[in-house]
Protein backbone atom coordinates (compact mmCIF):
# COMPACT_ATOMS: atom_id res chain seq x y z
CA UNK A 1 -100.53 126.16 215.62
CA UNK A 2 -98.82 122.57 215.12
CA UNK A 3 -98.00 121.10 218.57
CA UNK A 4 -95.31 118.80 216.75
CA UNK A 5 -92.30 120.60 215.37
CA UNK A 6 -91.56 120.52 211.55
CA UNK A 7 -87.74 120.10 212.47
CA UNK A 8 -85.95 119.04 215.36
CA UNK A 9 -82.42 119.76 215.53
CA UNK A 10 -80.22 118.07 218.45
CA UNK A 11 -76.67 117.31 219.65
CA UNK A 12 -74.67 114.96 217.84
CA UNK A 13 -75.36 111.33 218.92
CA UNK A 14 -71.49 110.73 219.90
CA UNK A 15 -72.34 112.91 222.86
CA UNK A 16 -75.31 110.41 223.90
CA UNK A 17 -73.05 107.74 223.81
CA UNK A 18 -70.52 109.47 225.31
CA UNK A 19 -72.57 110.67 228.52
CA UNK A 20 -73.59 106.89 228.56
CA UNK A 21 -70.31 105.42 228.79
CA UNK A 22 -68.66 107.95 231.47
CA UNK A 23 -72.04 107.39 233.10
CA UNK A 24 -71.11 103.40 233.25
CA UNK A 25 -67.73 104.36 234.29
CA UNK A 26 -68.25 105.93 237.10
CA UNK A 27 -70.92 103.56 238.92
CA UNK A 28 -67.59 102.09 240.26
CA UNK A 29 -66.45 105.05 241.56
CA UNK A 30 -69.49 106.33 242.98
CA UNK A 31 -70.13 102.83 244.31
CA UNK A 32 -67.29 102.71 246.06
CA UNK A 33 -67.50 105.44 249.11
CA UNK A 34 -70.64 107.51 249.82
CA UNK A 35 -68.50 110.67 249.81
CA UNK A 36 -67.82 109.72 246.09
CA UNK A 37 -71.62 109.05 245.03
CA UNK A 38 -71.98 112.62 243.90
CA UNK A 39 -69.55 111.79 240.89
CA UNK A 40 -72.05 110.13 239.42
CA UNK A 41 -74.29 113.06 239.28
CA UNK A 42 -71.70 114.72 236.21
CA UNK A 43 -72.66 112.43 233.43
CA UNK A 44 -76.03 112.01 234.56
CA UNK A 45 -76.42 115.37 233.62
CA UNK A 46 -74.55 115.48 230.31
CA UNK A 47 -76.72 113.07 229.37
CA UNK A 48 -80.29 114.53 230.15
CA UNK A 49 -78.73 117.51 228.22
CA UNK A 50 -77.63 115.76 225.50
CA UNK A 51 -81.13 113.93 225.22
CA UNK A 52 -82.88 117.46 226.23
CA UNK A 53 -80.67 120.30 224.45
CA UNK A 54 -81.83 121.56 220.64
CA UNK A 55 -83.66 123.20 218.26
CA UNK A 56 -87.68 123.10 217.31
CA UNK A 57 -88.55 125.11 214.25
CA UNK A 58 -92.44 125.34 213.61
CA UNK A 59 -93.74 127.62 210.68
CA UNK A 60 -94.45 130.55 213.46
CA UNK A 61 -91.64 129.99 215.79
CA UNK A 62 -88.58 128.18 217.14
CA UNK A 63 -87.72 126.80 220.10
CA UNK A 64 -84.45 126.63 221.95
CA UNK A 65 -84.08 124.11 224.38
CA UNK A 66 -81.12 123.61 227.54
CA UNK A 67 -80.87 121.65 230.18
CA UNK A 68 -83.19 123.05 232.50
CA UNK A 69 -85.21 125.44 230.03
CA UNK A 70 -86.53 126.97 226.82
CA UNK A 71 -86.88 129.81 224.99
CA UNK A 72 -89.39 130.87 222.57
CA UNK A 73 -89.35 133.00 219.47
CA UNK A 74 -91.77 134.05 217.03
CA UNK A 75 -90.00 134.28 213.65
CA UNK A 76 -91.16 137.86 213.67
CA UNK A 77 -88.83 138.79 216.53
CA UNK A 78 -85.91 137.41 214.26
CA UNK A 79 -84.15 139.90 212.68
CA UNK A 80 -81.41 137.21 210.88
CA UNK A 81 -80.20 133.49 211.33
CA UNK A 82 -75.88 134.14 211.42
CA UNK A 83 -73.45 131.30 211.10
CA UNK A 84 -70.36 131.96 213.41
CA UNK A 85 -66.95 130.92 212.24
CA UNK A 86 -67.20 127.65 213.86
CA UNK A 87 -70.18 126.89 211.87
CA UNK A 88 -72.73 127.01 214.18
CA UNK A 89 -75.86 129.32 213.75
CA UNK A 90 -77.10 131.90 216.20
CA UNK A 91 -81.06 134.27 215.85
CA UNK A 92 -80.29 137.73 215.95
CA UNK A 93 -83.44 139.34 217.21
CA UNK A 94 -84.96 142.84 216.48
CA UNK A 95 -84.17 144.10 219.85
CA UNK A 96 -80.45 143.04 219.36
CA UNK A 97 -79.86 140.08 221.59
CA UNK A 98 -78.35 136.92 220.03
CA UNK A 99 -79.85 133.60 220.52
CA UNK A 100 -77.54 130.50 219.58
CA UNK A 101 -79.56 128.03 217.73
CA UNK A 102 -78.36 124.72 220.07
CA UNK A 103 -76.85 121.83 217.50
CA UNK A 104 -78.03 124.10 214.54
CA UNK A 105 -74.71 124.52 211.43
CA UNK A 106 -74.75 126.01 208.28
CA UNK A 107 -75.06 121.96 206.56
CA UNK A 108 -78.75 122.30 208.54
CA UNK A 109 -79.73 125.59 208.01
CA UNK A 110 -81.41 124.95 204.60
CA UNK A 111 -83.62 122.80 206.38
CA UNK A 112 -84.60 125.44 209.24
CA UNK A 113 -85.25 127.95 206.56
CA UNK A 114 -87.68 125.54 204.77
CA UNK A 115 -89.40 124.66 208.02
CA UNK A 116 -89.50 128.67 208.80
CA UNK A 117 -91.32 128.90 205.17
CA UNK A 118 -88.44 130.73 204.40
CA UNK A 119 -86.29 131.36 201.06
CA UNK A 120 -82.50 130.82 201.27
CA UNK A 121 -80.52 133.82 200.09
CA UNK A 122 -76.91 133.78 199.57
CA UNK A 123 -76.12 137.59 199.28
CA UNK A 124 -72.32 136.05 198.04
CA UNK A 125 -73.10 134.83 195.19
CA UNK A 126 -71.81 135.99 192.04
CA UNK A 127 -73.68 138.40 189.87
């Protein structure tokens, strides 16, 4: 079992840079009464999230990562990787619970597939 992922999947780096500028913005704020030092607190933790939050895909699992956690899946506890009409992707699992794939979209999923050891099957395609 690989201790380093063979993809890593995160948030968009516009949300890094956004966390870091309303994190900049508000020093003022929070700077200026102690009863406002709290507001600071907001994009402190957009931006641990948005440096946290994503996707690990090993050959034997994949992990999901949040702010303050992670889940782990074996691939044999997922049933089906769906793409939502948004385009994000979501793990159906064998028991029937859905677990959204954080900053996984169809324009990655090849690549999660290939990590998984996977073949990519598009059951659309013309005969």
């Amino acid at each position: 079992m690989s201790s380093k992922p063979v993809v890593r999947v995160r948030k968009s780096g516009a949300l890094l840079v956004a966390a870091v500028v309303a994190l900049v913005g508000t020093l003022p704020i929070a700077g200026a009464r102690w009863a406002l030092a709290p507001v600071i607190l907001i994009p402190l933790a957009v931006l641990v999230w948005a440096l946290r939050a994503g996707t690990d895909v090993w050959p034997d699992r994949v992990r999901v990562r949040a702010l303050l956690g992670s889940t782990t899946v074996s691939w044999d506890e997922v049933d089906e990787l769906v793409p939502d009409g948004r385009g994000r992707v979501s793990a159906v699992l064998i028991h029937g619970s859905v677990l959204p794939l954080t900053g996984v979209t169809t324009a990655n999923l090849p690549a999660i597939l290939k990590a998984a050891g996977q073949e990519v099957s598009n059951p659309q395609s013309p005969d």
